[in-house]
N, C-alpha and C. Protein backbone atom coordinates (compact mmCIF):
# COMPACT_ATOMS: atom_id res chain seq x y z
N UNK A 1 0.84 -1.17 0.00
CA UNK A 1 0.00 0.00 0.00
C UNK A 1 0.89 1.24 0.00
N UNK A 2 0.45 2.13 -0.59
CA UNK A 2 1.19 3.21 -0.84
C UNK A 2 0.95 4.05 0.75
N UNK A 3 2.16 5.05 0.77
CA UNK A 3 2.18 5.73 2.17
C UNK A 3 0.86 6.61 1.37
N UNK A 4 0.29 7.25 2.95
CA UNK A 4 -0.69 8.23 2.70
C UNK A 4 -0.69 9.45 1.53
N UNK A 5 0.52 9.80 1.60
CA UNK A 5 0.91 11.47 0.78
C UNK A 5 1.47 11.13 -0.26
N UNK A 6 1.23 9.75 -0.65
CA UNK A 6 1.55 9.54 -1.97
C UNK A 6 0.53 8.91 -3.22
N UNK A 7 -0.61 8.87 -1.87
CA UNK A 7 -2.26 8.66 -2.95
C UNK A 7 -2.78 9.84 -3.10
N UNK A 8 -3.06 9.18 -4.09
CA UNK A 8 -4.24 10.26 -5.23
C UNK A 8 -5.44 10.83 -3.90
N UNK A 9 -5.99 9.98 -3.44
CA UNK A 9 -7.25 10.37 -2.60
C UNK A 9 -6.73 11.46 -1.39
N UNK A 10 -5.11 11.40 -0.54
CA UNK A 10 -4.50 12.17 0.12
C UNK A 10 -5.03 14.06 -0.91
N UNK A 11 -4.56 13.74 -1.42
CA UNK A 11 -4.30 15.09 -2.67
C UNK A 11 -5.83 15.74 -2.64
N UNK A 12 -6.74 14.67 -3.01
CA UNK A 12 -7.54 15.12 -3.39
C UNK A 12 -8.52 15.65 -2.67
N UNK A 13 -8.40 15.06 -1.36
CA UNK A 13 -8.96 15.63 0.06
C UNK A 13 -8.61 17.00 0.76
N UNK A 14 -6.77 16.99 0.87
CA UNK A 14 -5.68 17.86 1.10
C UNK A 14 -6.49 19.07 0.41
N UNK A 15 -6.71 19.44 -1.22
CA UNK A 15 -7.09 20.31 -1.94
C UNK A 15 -8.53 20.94 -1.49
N UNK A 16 -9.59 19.68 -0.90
CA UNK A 16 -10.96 20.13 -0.53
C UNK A 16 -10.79 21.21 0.99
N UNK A 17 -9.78 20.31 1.52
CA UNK A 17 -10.16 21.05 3.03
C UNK A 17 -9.90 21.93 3.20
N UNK A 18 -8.48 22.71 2.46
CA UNK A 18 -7.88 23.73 1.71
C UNK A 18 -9.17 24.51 1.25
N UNK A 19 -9.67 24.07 0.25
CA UNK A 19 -10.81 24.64 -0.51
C UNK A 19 -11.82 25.34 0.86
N UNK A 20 -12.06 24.48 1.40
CA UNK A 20 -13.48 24.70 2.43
C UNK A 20 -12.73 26.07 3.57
N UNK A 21 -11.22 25.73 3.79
CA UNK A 21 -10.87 26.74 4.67
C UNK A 21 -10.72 28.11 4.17
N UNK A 22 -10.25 28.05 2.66
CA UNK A 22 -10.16 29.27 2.41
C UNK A 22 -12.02 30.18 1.94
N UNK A 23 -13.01 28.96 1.60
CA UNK A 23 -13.78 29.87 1.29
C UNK A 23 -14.78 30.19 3.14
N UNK A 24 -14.18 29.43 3.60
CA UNK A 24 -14.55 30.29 4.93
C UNK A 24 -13.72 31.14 5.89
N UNK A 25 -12.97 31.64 5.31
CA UNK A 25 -12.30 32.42 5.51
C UNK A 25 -12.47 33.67 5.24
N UNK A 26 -12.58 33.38 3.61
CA UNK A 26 -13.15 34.45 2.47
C UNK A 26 -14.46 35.15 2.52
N UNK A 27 -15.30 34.00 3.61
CA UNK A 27 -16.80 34.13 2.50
C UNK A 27 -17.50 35.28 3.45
N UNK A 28 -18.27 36.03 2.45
CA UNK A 28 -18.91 37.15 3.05
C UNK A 28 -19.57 37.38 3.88
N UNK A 29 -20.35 35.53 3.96
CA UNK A 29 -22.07 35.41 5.09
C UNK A 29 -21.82 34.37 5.39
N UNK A 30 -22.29 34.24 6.59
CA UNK A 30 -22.33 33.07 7.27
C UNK A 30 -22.77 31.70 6.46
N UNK A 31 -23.46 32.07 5.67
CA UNK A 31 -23.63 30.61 4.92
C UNK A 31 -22.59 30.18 4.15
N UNK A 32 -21.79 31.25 3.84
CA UNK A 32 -20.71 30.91 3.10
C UNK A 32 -19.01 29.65 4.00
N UNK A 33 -19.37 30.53 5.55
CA UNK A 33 -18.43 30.08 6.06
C UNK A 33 -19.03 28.87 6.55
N UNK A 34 -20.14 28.52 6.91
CA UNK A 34 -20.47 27.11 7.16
C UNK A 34 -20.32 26.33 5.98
N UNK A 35 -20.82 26.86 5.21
CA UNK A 35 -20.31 25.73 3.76
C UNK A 35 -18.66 25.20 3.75
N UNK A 36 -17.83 26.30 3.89
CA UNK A 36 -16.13 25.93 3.53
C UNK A 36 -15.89 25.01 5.28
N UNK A 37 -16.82 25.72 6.25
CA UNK A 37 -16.14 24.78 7.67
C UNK A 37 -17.09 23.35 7.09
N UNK A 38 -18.02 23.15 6.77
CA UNK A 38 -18.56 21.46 6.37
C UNK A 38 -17.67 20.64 5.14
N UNK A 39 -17.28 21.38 4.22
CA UNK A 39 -16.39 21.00 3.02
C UNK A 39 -15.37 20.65 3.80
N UNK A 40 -14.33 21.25 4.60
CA UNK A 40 -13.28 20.54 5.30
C UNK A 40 -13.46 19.51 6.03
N UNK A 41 -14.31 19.82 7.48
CA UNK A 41 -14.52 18.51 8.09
C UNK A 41 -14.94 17.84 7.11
N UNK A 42 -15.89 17.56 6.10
CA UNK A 42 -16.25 16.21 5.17
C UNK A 42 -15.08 16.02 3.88
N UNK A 43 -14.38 16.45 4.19
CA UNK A 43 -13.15 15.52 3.06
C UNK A 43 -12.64 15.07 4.46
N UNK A 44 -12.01 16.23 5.31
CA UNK A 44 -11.25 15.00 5.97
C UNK A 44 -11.48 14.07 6.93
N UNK A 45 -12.55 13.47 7.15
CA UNK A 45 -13.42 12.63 7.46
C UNK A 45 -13.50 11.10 6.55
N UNK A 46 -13.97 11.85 5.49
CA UNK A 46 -13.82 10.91 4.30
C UNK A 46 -12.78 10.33 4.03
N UNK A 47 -11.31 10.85 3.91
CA UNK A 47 -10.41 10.68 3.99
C UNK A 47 -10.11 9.46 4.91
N UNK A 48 -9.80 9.90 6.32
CA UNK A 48 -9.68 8.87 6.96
C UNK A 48 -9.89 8.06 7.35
N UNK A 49 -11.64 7.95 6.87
CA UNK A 49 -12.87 7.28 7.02
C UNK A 49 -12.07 5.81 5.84
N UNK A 50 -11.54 6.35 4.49
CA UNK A 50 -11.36 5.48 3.79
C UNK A 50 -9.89 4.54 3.76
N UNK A 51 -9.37 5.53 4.21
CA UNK A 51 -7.92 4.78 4.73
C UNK A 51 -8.02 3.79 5.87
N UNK A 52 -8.59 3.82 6.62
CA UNK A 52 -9.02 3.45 7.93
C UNK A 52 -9.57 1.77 7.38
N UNK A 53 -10.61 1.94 6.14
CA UNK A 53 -11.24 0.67 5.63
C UNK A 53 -10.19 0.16 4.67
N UNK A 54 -9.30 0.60 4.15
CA UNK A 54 -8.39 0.08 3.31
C UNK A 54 -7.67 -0.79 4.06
N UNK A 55 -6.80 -0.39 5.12
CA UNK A 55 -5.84 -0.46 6.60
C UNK A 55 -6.29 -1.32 6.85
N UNK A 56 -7.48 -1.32 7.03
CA UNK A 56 -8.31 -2.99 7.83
C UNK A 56 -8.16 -4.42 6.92
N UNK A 57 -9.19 -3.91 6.00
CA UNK A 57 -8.87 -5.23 4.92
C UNK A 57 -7.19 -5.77 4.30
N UNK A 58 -6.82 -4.72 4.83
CA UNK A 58 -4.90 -5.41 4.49
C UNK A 58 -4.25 -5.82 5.91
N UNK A 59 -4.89 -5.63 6.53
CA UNK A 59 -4.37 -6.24 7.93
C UNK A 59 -5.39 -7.64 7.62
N UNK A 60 -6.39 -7.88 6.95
CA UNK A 60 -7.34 -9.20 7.79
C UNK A 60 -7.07 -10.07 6.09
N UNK A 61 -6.55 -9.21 5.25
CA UNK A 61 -6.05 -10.39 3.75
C UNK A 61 -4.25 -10.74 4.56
N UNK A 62 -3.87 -9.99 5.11
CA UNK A 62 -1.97 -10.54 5.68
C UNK A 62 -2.77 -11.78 6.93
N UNK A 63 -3.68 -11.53 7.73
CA UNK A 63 -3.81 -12.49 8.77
C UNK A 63 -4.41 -13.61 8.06
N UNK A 64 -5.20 -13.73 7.03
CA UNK A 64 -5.75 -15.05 6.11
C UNK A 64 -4.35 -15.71 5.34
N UNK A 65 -3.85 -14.83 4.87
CA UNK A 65 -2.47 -15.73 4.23
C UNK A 65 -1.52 -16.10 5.35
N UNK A 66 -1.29 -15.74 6.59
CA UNK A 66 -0.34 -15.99 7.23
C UNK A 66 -1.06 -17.59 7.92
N UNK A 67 -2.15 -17.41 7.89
CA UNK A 67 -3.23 -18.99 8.57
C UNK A 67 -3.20 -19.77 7.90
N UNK A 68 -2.83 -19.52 6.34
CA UNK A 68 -2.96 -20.79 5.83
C UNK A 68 -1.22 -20.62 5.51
N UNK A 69 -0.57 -20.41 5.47
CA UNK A 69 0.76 -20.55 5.18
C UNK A 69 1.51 -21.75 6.96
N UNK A 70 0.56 -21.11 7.77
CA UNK A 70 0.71 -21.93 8.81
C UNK A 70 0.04 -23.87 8.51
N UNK A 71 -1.28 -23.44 8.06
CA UNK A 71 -1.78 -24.66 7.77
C UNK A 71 -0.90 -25.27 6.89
N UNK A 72 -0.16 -24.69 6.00
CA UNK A 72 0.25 -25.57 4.88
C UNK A 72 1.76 -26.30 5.56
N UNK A 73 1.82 -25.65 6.81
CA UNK A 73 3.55 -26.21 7.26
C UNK A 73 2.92 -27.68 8.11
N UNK A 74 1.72 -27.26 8.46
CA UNK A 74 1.43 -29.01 9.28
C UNK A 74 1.59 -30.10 8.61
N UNK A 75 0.44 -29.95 6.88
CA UNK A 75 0.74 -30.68 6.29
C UNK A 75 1.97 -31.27 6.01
């Protein structure tokens, strides 16, 4: 698995939350700045939300091959 800051989805999150901070930063009305503060928290949420499920299933496909690599030494 690639380190974090070297996926596409890192970048592409990195750019939203960016996005959401500067337009609430920027933005004229309050609706504006709740929009850019929800755009950040929800990329980076998402973000880690998806790394988090990636992380898992490669920890529980290494513990299935390591069980049967065990099974196969009994034989």
């Amino acid at each position: 698995m690639k380190q974090g800051y070297k996926s596409t989805e890192f970048w592409v999150s990195l750019v939203g939350m960016l996005g959401g901070c500067i337009i609430a930063a920027l933005g004229d009305s309050q609706i504006a700045q709740a929009i850019g503060a929800v755009l950040s928290v929800v990329c980076g949420a998402s973000y880690t939300m998806g790394r988090s499920l990636v992380k898992g299933k490669e920890a529980i496909g290494a513990a299935q091959v390591q069980a049967a690599q065990a099974l196969a030494k009994k034989d």
